[in-house]
C-alpha atoms as a PDB file:
ATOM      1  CA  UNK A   1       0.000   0.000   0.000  1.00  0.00           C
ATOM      2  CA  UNK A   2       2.811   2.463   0.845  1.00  0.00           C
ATOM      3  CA  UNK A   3       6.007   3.541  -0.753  1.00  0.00           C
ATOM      4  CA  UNK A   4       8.182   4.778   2.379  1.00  0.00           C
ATOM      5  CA  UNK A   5      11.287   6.873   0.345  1.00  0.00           C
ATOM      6  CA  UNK A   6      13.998   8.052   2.275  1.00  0.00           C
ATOM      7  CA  UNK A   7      16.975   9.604   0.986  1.00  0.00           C
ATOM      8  CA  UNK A   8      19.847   9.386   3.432  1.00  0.00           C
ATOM      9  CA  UNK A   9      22.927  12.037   3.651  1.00  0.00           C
ATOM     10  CA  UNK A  10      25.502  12.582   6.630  1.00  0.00           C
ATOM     11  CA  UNK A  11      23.106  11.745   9.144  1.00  0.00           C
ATOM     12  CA  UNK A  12      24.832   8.587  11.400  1.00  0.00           C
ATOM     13  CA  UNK A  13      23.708   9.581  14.615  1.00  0.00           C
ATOM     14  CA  UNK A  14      20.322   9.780  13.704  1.00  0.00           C
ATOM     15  CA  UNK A  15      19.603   7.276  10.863  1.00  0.00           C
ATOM     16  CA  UNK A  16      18.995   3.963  12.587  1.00  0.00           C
ATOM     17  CA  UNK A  17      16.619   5.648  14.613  1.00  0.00           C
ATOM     18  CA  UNK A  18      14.778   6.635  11.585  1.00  0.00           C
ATOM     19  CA  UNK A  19      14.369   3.273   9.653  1.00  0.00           C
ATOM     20  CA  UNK A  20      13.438   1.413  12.623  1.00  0.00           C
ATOM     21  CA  UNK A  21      10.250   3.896  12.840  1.00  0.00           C
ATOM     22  CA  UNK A  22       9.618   3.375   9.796  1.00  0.00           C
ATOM     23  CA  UNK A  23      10.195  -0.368   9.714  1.00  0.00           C
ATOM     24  CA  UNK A  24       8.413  -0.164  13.024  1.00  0.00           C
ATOM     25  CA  UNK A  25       4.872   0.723  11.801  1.00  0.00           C
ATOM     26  CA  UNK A  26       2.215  -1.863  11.692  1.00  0.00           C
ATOM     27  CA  UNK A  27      -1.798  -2.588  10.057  1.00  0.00           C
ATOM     28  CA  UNK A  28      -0.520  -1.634   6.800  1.00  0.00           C
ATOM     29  CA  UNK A  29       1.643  -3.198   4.238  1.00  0.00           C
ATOM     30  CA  UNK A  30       4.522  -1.128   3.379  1.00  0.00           C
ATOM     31  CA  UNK A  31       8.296  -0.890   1.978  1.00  0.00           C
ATOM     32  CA  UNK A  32      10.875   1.129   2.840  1.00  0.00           C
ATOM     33  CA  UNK A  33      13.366   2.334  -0.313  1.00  0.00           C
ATOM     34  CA  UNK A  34      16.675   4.012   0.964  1.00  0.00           C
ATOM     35  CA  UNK A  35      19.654   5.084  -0.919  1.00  0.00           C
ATOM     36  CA  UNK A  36      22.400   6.788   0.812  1.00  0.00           C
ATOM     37  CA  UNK A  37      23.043   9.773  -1.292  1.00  0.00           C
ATOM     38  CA  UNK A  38      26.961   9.691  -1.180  1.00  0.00           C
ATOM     39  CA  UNK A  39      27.377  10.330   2.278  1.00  0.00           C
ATOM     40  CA  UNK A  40      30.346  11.007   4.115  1.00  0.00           C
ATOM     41  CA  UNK A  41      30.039   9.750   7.432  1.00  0.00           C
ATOM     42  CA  UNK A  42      29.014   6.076   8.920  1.00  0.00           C
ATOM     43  CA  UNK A  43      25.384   6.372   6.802  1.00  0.00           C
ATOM     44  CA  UNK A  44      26.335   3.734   4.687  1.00  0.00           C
ATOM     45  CA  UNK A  45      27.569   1.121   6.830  1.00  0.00           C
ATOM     46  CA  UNK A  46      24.691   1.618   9.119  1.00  0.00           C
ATOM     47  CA  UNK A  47      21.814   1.244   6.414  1.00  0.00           C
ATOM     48  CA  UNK A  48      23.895  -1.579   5.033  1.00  0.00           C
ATOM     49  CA  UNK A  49      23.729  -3.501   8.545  1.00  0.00           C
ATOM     50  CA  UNK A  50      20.429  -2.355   8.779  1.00  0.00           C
ATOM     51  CA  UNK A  51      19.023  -3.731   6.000  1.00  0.00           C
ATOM     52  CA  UNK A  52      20.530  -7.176   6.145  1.00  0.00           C
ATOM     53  CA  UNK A  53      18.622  -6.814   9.876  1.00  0.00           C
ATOM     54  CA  UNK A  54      15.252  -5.518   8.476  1.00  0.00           C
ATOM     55  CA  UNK A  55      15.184  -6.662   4.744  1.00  0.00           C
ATOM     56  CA  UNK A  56      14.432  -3.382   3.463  1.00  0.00           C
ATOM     57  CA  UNK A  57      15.913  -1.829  -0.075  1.00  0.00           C
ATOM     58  CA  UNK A  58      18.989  -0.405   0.159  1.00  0.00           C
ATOM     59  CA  UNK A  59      21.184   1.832  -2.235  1.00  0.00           C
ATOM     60  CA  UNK A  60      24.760   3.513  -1.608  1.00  0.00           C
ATOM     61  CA  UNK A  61      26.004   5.642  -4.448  1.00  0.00           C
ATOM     62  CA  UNK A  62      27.823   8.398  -5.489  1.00  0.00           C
ATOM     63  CA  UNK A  63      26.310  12.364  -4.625  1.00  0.00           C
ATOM     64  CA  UNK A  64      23.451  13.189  -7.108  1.00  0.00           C
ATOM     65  CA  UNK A  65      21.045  15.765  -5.099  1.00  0.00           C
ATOM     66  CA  UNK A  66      18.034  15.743  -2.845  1.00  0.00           C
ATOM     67  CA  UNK A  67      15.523  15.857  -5.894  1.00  0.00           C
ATOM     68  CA  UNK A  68      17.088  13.239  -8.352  1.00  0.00           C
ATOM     69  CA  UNK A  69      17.381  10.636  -5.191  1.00  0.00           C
ATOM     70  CA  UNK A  70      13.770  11.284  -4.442  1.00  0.00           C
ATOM     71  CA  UNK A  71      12.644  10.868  -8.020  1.00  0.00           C
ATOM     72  CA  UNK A  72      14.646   7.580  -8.254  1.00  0.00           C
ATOM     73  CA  UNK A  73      13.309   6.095  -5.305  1.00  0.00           C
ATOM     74  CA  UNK A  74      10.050   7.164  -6.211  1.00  0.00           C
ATOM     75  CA  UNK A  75      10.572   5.641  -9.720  1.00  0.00           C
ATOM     76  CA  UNK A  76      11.310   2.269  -7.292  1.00  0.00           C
ATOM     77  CA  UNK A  77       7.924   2.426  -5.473  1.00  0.00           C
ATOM     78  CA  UNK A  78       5.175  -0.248  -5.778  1.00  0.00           C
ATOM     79  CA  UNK A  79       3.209   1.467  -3.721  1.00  0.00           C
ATOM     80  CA  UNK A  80      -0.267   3.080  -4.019  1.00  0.00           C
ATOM     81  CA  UNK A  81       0.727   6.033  -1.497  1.00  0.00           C
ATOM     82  CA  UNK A  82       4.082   7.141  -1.352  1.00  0.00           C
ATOM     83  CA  UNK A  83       5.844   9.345   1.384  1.00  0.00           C
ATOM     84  CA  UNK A  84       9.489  10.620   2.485  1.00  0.00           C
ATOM     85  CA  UNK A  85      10.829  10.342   5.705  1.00  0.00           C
ATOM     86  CA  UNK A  86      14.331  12.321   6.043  1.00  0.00           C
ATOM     87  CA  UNK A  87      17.125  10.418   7.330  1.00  0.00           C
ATOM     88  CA  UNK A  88      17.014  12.408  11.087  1.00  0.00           C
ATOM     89  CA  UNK A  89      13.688  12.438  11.458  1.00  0.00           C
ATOM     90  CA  UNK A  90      11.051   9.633  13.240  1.00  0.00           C
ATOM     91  CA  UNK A  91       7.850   8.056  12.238  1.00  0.00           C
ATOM     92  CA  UNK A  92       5.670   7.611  15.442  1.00  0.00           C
ATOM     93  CA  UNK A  93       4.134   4.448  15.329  1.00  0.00           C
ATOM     94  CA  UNK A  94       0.681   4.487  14.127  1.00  0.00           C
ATOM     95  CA  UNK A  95       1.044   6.754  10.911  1.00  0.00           C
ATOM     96  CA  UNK A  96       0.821   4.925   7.854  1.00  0.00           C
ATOM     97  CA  UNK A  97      -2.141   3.245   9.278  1.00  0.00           C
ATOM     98  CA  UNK A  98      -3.814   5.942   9.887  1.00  0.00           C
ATOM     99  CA  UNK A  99      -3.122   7.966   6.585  1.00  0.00           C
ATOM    100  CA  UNK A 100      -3.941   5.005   4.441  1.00  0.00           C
ATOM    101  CA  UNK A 101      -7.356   4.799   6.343  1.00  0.00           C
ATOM    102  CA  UNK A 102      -8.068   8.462   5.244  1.00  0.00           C
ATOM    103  CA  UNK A 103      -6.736   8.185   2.233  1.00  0.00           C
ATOM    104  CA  UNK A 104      -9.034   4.839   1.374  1.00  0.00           C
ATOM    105  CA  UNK A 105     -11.544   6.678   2.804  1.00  0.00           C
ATOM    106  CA  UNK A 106     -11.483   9.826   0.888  1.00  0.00           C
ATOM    107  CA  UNK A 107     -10.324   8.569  -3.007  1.00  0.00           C
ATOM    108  CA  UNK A 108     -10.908  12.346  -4.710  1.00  0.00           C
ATOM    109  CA  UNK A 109      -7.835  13.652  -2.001  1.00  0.00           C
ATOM    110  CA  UNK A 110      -4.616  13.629  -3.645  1.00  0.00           C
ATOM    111  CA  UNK A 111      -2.498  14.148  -0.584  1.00  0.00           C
ATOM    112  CA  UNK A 112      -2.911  14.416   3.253  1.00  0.00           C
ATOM    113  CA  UNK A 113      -0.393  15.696   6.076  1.00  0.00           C
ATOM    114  CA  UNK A 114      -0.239  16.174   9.474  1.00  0.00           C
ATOM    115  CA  UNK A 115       1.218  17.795  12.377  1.00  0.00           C
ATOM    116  CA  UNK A 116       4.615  17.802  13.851  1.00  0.00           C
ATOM    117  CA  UNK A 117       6.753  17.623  17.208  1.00  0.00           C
ATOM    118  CA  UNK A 118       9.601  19.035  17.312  1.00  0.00           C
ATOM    119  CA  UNK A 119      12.857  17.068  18.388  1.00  0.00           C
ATOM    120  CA  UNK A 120      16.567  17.936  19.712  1.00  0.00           C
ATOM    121  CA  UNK A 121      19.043  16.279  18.520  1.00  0.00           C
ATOM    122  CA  UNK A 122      19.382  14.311  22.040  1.00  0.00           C
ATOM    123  CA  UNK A 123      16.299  13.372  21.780  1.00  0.00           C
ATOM    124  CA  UNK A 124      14.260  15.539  23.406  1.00  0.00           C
ATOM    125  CA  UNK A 125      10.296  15.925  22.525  1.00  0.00           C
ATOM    126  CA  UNK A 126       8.596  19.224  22.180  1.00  0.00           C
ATOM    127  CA  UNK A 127       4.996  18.543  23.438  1.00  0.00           C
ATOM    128  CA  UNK A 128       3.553  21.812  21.592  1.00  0.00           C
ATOM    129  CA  UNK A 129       2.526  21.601  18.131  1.00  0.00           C
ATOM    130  CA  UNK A 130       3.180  24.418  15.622  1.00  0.00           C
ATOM    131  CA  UNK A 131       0.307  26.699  14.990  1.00  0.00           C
ATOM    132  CA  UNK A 132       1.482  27.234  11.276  1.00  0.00           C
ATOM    133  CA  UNK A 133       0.408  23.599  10.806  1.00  0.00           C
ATOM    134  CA  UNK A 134      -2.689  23.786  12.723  1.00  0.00           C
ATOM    135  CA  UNK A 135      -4.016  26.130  10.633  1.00  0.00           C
ATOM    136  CA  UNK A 136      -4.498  23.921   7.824  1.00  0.00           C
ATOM    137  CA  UNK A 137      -6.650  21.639   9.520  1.00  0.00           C
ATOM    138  CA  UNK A 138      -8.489  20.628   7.480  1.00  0.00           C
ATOM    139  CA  UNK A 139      -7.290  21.350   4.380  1.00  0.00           C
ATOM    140  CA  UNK A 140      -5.513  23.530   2.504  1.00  0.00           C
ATOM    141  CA  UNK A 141      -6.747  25.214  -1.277  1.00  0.00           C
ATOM    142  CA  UNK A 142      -3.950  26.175  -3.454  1.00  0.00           C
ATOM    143  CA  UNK A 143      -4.442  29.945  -3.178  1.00  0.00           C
ATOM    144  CA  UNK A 144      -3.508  29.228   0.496  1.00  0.00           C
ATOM    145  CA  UNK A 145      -0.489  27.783  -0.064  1.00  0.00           C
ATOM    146  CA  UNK A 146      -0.001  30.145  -3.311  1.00  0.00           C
ATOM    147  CA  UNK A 147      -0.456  33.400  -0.935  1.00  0.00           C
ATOM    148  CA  UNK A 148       1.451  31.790   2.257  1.00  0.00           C
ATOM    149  CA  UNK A 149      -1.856  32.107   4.411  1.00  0.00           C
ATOM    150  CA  UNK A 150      -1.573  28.283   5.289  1.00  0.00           C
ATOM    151  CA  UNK A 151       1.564  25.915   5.119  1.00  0.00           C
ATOM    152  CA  UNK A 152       1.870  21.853   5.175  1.00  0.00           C
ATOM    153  CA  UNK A 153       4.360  20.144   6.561  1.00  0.00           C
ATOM    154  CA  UNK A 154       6.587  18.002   4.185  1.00  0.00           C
ATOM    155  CA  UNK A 155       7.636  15.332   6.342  1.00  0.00           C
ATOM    156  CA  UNK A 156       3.979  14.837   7.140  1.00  0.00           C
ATOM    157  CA  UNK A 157       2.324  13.517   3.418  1.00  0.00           C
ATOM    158  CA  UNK A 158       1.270  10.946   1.922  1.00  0.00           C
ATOM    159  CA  UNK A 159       0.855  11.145  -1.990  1.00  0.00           C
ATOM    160  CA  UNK A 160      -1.297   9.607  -3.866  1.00  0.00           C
ATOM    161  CA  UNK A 161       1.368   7.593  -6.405  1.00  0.00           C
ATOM    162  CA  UNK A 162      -1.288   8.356  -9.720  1.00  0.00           C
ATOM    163  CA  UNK A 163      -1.369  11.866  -8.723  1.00  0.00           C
ATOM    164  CA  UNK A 164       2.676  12.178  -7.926  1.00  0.00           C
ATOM    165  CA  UNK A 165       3.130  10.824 -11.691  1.00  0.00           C
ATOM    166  CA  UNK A 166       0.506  12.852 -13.114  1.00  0.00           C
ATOM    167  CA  UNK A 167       2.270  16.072 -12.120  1.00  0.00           C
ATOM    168  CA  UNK A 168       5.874  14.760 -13.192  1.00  0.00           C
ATOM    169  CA  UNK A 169       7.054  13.609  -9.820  1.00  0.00           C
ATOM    170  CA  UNK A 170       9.538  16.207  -8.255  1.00  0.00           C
ATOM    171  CA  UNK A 171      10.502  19.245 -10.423  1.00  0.00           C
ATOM    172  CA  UNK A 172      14.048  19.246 -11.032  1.00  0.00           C
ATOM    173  CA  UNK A 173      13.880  22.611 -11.953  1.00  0.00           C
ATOM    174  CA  UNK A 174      14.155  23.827  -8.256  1.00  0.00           C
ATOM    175  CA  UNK A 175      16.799  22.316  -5.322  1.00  0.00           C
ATOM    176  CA  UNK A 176      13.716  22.599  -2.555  1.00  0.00           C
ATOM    177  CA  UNK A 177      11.138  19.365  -3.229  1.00  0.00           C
ATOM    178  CA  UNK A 178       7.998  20.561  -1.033  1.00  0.00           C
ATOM    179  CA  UNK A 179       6.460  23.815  -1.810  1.00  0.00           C
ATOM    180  CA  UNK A 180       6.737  22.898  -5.803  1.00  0.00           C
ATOM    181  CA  UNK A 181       4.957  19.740  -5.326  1.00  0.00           C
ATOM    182  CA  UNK A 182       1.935  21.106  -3.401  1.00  0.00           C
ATOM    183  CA  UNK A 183       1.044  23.835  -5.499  1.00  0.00           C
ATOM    184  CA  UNK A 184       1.288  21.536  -8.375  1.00  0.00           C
ATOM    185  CA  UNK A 185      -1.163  18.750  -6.774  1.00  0.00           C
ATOM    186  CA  UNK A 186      -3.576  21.377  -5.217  1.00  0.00           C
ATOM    187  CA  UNK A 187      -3.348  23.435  -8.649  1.00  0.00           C
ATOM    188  CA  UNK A 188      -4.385  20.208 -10.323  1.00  0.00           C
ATOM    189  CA  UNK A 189      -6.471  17.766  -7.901  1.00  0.00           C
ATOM    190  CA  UNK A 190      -7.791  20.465  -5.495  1.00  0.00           C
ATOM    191  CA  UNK A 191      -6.910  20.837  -1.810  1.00  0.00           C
ATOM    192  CA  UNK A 192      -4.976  19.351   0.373  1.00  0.00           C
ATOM    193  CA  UNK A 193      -5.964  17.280   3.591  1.00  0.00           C
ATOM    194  CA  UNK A 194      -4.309  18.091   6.735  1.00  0.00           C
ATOM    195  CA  UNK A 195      -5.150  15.846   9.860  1.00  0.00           C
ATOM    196  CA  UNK A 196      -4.678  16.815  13.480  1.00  0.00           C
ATOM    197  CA  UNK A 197      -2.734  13.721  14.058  1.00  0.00           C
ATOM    198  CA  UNK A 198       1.255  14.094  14.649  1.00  0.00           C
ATOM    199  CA  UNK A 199       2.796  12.320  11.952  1.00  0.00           C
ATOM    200  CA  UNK A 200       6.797  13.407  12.079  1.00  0.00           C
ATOM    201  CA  UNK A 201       9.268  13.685  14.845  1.00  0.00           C
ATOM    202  CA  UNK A 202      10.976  16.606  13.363  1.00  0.00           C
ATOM    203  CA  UNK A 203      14.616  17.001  14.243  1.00  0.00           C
ATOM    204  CA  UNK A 204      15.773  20.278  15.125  1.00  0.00           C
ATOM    205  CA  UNK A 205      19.988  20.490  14.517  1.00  0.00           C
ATOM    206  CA  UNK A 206      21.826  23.621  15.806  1.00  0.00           C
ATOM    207  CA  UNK A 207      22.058  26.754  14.098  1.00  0.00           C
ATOM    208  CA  UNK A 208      25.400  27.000  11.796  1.00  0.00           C
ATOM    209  CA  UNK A 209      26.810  29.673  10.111  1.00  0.00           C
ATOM    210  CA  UNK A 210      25.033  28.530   6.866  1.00  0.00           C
ATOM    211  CA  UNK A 211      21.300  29.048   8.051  1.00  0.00           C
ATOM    212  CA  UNK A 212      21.187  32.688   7.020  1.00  0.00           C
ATOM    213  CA  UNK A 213      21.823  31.692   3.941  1.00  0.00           C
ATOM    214  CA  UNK A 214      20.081  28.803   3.368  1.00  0.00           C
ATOM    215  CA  UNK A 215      16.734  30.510   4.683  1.00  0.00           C
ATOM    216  CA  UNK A 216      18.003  33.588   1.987  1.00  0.00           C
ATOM    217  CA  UNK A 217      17.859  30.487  -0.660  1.00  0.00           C
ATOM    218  CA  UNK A 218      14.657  28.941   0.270  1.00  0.00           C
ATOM    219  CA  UNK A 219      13.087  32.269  -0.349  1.00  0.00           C
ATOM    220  CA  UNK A 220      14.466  32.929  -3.752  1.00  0.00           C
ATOM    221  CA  UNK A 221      13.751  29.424  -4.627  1.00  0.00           C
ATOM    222  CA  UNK A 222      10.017  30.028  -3.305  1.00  0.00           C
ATOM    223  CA  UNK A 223      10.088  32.925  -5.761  1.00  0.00           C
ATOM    224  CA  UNK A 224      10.789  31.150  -8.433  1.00  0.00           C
ATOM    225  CA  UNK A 225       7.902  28.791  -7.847  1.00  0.00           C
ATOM    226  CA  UNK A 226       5.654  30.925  -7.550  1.00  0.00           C
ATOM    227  CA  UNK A 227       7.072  32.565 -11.226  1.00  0.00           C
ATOM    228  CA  UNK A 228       5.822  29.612 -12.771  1.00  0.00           C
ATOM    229  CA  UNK A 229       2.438  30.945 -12.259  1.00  0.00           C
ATOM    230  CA  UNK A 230       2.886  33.608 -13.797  1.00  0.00           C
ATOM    231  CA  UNK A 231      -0.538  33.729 -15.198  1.00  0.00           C
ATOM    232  CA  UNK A 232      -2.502  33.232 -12.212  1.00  0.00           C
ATOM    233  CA  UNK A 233      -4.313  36.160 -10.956  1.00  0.00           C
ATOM    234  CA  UNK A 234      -2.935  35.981  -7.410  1.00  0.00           C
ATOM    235  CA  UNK A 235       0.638  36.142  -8.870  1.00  0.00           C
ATOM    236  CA  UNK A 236       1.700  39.453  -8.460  1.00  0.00           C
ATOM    237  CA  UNK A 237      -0.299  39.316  -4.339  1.00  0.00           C
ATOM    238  CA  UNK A 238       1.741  35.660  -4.275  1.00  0.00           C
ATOM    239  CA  UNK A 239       5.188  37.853  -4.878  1.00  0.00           C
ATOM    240  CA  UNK A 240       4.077  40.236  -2.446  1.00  0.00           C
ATOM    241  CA  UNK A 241       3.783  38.027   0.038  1.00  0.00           C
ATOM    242  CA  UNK A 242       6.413  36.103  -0.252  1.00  0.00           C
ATOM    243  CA  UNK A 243       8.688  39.217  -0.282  1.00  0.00           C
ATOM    244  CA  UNK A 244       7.108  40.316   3.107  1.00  0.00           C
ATOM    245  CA  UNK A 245       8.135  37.189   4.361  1.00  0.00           C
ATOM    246  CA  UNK A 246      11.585  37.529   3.548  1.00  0.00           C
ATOM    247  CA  UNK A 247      11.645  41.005   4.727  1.00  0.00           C
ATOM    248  CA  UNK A 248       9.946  39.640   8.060  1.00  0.00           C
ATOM    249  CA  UNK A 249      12.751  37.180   8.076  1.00  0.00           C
ATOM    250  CA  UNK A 250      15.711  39.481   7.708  1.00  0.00           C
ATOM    251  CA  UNK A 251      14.348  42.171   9.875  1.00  0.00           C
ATOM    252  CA  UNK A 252      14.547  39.384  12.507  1.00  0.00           C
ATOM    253  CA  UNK A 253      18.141  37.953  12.161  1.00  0.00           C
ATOM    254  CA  UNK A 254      20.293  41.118   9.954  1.00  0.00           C
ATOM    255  CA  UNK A 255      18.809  44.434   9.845  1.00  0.00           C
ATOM    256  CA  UNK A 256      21.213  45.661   7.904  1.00  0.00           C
ATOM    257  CA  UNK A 257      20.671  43.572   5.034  1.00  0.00           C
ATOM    258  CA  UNK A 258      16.735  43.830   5.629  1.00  0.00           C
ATOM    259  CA  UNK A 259      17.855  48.011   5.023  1.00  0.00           C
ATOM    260  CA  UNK A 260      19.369  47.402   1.642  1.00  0.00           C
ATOM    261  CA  UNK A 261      16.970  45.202   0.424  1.00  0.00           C
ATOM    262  CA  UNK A 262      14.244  47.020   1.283  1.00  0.00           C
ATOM    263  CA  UNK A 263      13.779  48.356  -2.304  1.00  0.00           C
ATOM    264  CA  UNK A 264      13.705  44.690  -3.552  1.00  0.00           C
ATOM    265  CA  UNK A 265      11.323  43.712  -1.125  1.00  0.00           C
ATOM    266  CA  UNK A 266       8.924  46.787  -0.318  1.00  0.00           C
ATOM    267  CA  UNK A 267       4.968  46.810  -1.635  1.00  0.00           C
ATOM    268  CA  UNK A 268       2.257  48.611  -0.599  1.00  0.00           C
ATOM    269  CA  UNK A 269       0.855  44.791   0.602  1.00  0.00           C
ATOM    270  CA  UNK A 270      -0.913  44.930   4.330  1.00  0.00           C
ATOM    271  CA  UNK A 271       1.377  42.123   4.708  1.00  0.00           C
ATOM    272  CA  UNK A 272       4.749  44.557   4.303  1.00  0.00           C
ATOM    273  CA  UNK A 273       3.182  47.720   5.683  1.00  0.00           C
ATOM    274  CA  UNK A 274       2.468  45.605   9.310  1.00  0.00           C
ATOM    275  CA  UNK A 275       5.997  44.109   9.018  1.00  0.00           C
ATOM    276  CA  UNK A 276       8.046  47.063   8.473  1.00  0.00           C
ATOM    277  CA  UNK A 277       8.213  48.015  12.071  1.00  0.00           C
ATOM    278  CA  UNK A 278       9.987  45.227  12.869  1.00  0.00           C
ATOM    279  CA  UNK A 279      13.177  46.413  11.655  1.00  0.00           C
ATOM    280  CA  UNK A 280      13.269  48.906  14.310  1.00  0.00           C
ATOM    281  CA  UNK A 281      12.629  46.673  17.428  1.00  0.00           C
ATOM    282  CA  UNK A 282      15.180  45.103  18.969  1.00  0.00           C
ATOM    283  CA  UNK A 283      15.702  41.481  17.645  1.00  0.00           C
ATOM    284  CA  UNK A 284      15.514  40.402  21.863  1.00  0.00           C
ATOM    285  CA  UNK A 285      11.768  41.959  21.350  1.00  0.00           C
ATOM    286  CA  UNK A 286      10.500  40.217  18.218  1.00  0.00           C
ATOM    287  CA  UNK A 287       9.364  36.431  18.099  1.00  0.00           C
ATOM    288  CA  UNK A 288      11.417  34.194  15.390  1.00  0.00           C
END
């Protein structure tokens, strides 16, 4: 019934943890597909120990990218559903049931998600659930996710595998996997399901140097997606928006570069006008 997919890079503390969640769930048949996308580290040995334990597919090969290991794991699946499950995080037991259930249930959905908890890389559980997530209960239109009123959670789906084809699998036009694929399904099938169940342990590393920047990349990748709809009548509010966000965002963690790119980023939108103050409180002050 269910594809798991999990691409696997430089994550040996945590990846053992993650296949036997995955392995672990039960009331619904399953495979798990791994391939350990050139990592560095002990990955490979691990999985390779691990699935002469488990008996699940397993794949070590040379550095291709996040989106052409997905797409060739997903290529792999027999399953009806598919979903990913990142190589830090955990599956609580109980998921797949659950979403196939829905899923069976509900046969015009393309894709459901869920909620998350938050977890250190220790170990330790966050009980609160994000309110970003919640919102979407219980479901999500693509206009929402198109303006950034509602988000899903990634780590949380599970795709319909005629509905993942129909829309090309994973666009290889763009280094971030999620946001392209929703608007695509939601643009095509209609909304999205969201469920108030928590389907992800979602591990939360430490800050590095490189988050700045990576956040700064996420949002001109998001840009780009959204430039593919050019022709939609919410694109230029959809630009909008998503500039406000990065504003909100650099406002937050460098003020000076939220100063100079103020020009870049700057619209008349509600959603700018009630952000701009933020650049003048102190970051102490301001939530993240």
């Amino acid at each position: 019934m269910v594809s798991v997919l999990m691409p696997s890079y430089n994550h040996a503390p945590f990846v053992e943890e993650a296949v036997r969640s995955a392995m672990g769930q039960k009331g619904v048949d399953f495979e798990l597909l791994v391939i350990d996308d050139g990592s560095t580290d002990e990955s490979p040995k691990i999985l390779k120990n691990l699935s002469e334990e488990l008996g699940f597919y397993f794949l070590s090969r040379e550095n291709r990218g996040l989106i052409p290991t997905l797409n060739e794991l997903a290529g792999m699946a027999k399953g009806k559903y598919i979903c990913t499950l990142a190589s830090d995080d955990i599956m609580p037991l109980g998921r797949l049931e659950i979403q196939v259930r829905y899923m069976e249930e509900h046969p015009e959905v393309p894709a459901c998600f869920g909620q998350i908890k938050k977890i250190s890389p220790n170990g330790k559980l966050e009980e609160k659930l994000d309110h970003r997530f919640l919102r979407g209960v219980p479901s999500v239109s693509f206009e929402e996710l198109f303006l950034t009123k509602k988000e899903v959670h990634g780590c949380t789906e599970l795709i319909r595998k005629t509905a993942f084809d129909c829309v090309g699998g994973y666009n290889q036009k763009f280094k971030i996997e999620d946001y392209p694929m929703w608007l695509a399904l939601s643009n095509k099938f209609g909304n999205l399901s969201v469920l108030p169940d928590v389907f992800c342990y979602y591990r939360i590393l430490p800050n590095d140097k490189n988050m700045h920047r990576n956040l700064t990349f996420t949002f001109t990748q998001a840009l780009d997606v959204v430039k593919e709809y050019e022709g939609n009548k919410f694109y230029k509010k959809a630009v909008d928006n998503w500039n406000a966000c990065w504003f909100s965002f650099l406002a937050y963690s460098n003020k000076k570069e939220a100063f100079l790119k103020l020009p870049k980023l700057c619209s008349f939108s509600w959603r700018f006008i009630y952000r701009l103050p933020k650049i003048f409180i102190p970051k102490f002050f301001l939530k993240y």
